[in-house]
N, C-alpha and C. Protein backbone atom coordinates (compact mmCIF):
# COMPACT_ATOMS: atom_id res chain seq x y z
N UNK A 1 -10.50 -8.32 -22.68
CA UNK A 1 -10.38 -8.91 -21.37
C UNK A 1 -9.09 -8.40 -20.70
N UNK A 2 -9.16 -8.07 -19.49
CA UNK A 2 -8.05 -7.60 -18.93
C UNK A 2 -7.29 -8.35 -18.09
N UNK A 3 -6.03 -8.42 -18.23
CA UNK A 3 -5.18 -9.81 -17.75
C UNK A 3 -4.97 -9.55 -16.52
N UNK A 4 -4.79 -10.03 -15.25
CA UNK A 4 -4.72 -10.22 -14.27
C UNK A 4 -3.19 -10.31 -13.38
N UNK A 5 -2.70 -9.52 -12.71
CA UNK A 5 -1.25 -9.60 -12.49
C UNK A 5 -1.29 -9.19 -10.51
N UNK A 6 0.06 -9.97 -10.17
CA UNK A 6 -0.23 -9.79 -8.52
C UNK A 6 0.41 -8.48 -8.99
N UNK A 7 -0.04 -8.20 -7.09
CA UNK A 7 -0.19 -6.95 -7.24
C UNK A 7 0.28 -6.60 -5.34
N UNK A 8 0.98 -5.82 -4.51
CA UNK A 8 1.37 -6.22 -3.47
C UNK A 8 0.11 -5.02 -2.98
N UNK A 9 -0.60 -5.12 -1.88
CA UNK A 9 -1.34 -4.30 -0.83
C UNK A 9 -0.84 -4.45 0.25
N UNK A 10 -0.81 -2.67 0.78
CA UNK A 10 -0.67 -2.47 2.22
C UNK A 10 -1.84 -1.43 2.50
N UNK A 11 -2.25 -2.31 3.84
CA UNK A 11 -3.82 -1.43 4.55
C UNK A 11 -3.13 -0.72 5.82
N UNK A 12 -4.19 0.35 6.43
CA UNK A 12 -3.52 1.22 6.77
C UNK A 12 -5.31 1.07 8.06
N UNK A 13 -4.89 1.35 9.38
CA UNK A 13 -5.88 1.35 10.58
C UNK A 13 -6.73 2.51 10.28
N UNK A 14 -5.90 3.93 9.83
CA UNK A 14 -6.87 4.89 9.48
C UNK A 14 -6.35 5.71 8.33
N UNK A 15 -7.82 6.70 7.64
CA UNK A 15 -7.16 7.36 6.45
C UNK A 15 -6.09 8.73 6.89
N UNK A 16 -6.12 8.85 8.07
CA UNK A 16 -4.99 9.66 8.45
C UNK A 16 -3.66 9.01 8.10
N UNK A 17 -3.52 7.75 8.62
CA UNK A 17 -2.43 7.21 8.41
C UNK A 17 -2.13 6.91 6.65
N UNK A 18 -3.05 6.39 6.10
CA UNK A 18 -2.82 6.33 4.49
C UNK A 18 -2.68 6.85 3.90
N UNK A 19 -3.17 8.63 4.19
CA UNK A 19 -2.75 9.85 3.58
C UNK A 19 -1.58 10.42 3.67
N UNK A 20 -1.04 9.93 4.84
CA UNK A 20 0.33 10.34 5.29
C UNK A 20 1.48 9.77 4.75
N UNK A 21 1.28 8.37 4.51
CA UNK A 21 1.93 7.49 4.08
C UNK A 21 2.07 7.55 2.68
N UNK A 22 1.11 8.11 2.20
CA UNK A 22 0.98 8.88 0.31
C UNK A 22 1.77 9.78 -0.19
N UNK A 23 1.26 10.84 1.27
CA UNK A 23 2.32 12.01 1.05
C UNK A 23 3.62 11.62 1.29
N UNK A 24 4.36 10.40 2.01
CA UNK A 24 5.50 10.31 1.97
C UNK A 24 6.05 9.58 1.16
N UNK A 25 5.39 8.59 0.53
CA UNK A 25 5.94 7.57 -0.58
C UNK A 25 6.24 8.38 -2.03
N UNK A 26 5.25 9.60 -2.08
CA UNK A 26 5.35 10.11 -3.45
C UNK A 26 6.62 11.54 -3.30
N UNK A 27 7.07 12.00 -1.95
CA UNK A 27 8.28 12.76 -1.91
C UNK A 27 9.38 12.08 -1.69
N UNK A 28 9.32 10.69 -1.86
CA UNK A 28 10.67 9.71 -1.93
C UNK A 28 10.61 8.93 -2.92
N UNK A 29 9.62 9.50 -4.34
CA UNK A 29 9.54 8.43 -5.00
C UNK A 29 10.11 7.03 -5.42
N UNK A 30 8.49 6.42 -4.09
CA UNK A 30 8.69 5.28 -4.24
C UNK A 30 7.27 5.10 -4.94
N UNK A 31 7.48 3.72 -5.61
CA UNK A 31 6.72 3.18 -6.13
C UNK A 31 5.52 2.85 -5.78
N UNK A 32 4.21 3.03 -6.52
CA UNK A 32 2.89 2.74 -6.25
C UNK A 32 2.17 3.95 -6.19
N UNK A 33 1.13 3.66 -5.63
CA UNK A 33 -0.58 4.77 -5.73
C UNK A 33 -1.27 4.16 -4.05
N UNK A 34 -2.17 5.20 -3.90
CA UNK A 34 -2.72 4.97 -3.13
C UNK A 34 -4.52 4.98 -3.95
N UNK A 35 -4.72 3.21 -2.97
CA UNK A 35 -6.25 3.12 -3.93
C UNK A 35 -7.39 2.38 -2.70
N UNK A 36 -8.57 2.49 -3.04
CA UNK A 36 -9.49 2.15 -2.56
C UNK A 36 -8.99 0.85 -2.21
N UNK A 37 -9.22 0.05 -0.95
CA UNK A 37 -9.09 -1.14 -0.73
C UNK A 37 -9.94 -2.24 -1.89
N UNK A 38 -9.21 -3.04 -1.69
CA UNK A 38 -9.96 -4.12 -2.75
C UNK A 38 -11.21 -4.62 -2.27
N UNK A 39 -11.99 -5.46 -3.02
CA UNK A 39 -13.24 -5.74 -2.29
C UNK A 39 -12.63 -7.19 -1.51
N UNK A 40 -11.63 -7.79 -1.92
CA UNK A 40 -11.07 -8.72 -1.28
C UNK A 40 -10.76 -9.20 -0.02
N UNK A 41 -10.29 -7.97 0.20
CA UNK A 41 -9.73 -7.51 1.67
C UNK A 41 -10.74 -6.45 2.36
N UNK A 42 -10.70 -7.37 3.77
CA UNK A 42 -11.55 -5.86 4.99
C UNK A 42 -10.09 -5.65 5.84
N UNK A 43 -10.44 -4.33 5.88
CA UNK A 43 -9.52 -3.75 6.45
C UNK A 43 -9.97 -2.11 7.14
N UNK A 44 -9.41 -1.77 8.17
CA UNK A 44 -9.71 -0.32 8.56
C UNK A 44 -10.40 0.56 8.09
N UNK A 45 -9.18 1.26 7.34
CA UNK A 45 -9.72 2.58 6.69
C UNK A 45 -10.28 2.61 5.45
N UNK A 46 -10.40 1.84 4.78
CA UNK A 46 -10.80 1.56 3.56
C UNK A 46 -9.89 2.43 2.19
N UNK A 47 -8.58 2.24 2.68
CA UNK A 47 -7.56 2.49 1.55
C UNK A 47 -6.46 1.49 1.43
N UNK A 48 -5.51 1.70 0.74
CA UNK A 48 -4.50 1.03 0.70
C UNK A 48 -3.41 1.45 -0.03
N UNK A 49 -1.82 0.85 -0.26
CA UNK A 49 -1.25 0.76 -1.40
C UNK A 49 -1.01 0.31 -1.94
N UNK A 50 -0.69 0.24 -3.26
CA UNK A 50 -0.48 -0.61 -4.27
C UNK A 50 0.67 -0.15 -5.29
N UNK A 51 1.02 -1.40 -5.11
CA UNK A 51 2.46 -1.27 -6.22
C UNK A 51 2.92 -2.65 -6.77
N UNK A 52 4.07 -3.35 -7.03
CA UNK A 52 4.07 -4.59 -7.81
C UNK A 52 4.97 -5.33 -6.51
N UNK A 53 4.34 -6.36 -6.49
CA UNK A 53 5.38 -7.00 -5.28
C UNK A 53 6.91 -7.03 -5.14
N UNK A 54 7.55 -6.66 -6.26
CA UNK A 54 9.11 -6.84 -6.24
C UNK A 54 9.64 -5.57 -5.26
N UNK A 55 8.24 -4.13 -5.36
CA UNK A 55 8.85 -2.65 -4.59
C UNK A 55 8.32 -3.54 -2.81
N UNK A 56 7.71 -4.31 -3.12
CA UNK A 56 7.37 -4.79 -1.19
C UNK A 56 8.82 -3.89 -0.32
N UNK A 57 9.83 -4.85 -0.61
CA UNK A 57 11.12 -4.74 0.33
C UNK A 57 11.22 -2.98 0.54
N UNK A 58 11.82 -2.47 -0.28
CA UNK A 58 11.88 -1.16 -0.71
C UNK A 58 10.76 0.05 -0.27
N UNK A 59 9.42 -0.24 -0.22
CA UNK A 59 8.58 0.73 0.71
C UNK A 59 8.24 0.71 1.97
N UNK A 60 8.54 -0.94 2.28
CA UNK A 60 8.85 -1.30 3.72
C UNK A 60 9.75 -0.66 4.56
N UNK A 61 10.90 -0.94 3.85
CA UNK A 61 11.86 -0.37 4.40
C UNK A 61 11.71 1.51 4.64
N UNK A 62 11.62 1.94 3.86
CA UNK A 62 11.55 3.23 3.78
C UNK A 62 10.32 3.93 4.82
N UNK A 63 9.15 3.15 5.22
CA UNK A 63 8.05 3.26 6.03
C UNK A 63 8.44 3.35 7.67
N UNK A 64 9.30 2.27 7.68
CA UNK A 64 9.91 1.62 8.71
C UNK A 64 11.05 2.40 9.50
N UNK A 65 11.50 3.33 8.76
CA UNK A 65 12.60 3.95 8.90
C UNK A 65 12.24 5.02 9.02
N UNK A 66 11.15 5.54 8.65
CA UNK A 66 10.94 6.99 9.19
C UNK A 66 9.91 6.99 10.00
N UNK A 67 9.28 5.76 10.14
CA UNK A 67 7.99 5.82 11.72
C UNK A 67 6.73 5.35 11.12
N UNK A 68 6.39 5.01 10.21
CA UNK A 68 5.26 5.08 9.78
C UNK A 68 4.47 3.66 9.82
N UNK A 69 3.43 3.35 10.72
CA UNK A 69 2.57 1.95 10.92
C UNK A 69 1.82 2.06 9.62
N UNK A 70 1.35 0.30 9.92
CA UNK A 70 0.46 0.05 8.79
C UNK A 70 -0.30 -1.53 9.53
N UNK A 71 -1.39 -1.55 8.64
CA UNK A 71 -2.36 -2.31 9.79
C UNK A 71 -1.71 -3.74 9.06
N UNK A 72 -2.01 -3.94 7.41
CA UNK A 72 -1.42 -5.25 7.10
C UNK A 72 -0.82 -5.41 5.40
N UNK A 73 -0.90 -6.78 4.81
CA UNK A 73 -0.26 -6.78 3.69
C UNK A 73 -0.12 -7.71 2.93
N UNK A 74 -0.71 -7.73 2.04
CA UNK A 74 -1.70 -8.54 1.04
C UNK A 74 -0.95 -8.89 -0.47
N UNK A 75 -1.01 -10.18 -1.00
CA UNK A 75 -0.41 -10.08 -2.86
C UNK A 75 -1.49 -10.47 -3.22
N UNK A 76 -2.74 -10.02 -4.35
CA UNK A 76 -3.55 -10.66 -4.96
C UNK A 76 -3.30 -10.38 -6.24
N UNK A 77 -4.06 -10.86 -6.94
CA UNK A 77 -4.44 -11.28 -8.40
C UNK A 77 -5.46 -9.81 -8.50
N UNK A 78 -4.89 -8.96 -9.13
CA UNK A 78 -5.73 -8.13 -9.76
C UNK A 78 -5.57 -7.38 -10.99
């Protein structure tokens, strides 16, 4: 059985924008992956990111600072 841990999501309006946002999180390594949206959440483009809620502050910031939108932002149990 696989244990269940939050988990922070950010959705993105389009996969232009989520791809972009991939390519920039992983040349500043920051923390997380980019993954299929959950079935949890509707959202846009049908991607997202994911990382552990403690990097929230930290990819925010870094998103924020170089221009980059995002549609919204989610903690579930997954």
């Amino acid at each position: 059985m696989r244990i269940k841990k939050k988990t922070w999501i950010l959705t993105f309006e389009s996969t232009t924008q989520a791809m972009a946002a991939e390519k920039f999180c992983m040349e500043q390594n920051l923390p997380g992956r980019l993954i299929p949206i959950p079935r949890e959440i509707t959202a846009g483009c049908g991607l997202s990111w994911k990382t552990a809620p403690e990097a929230r502050d930290e990819v925010l910031a870094a998103l924020k600072k170089a221009g980059y939108r995002w549609e919204a932002e989610y903690v579930l149990e997954l």
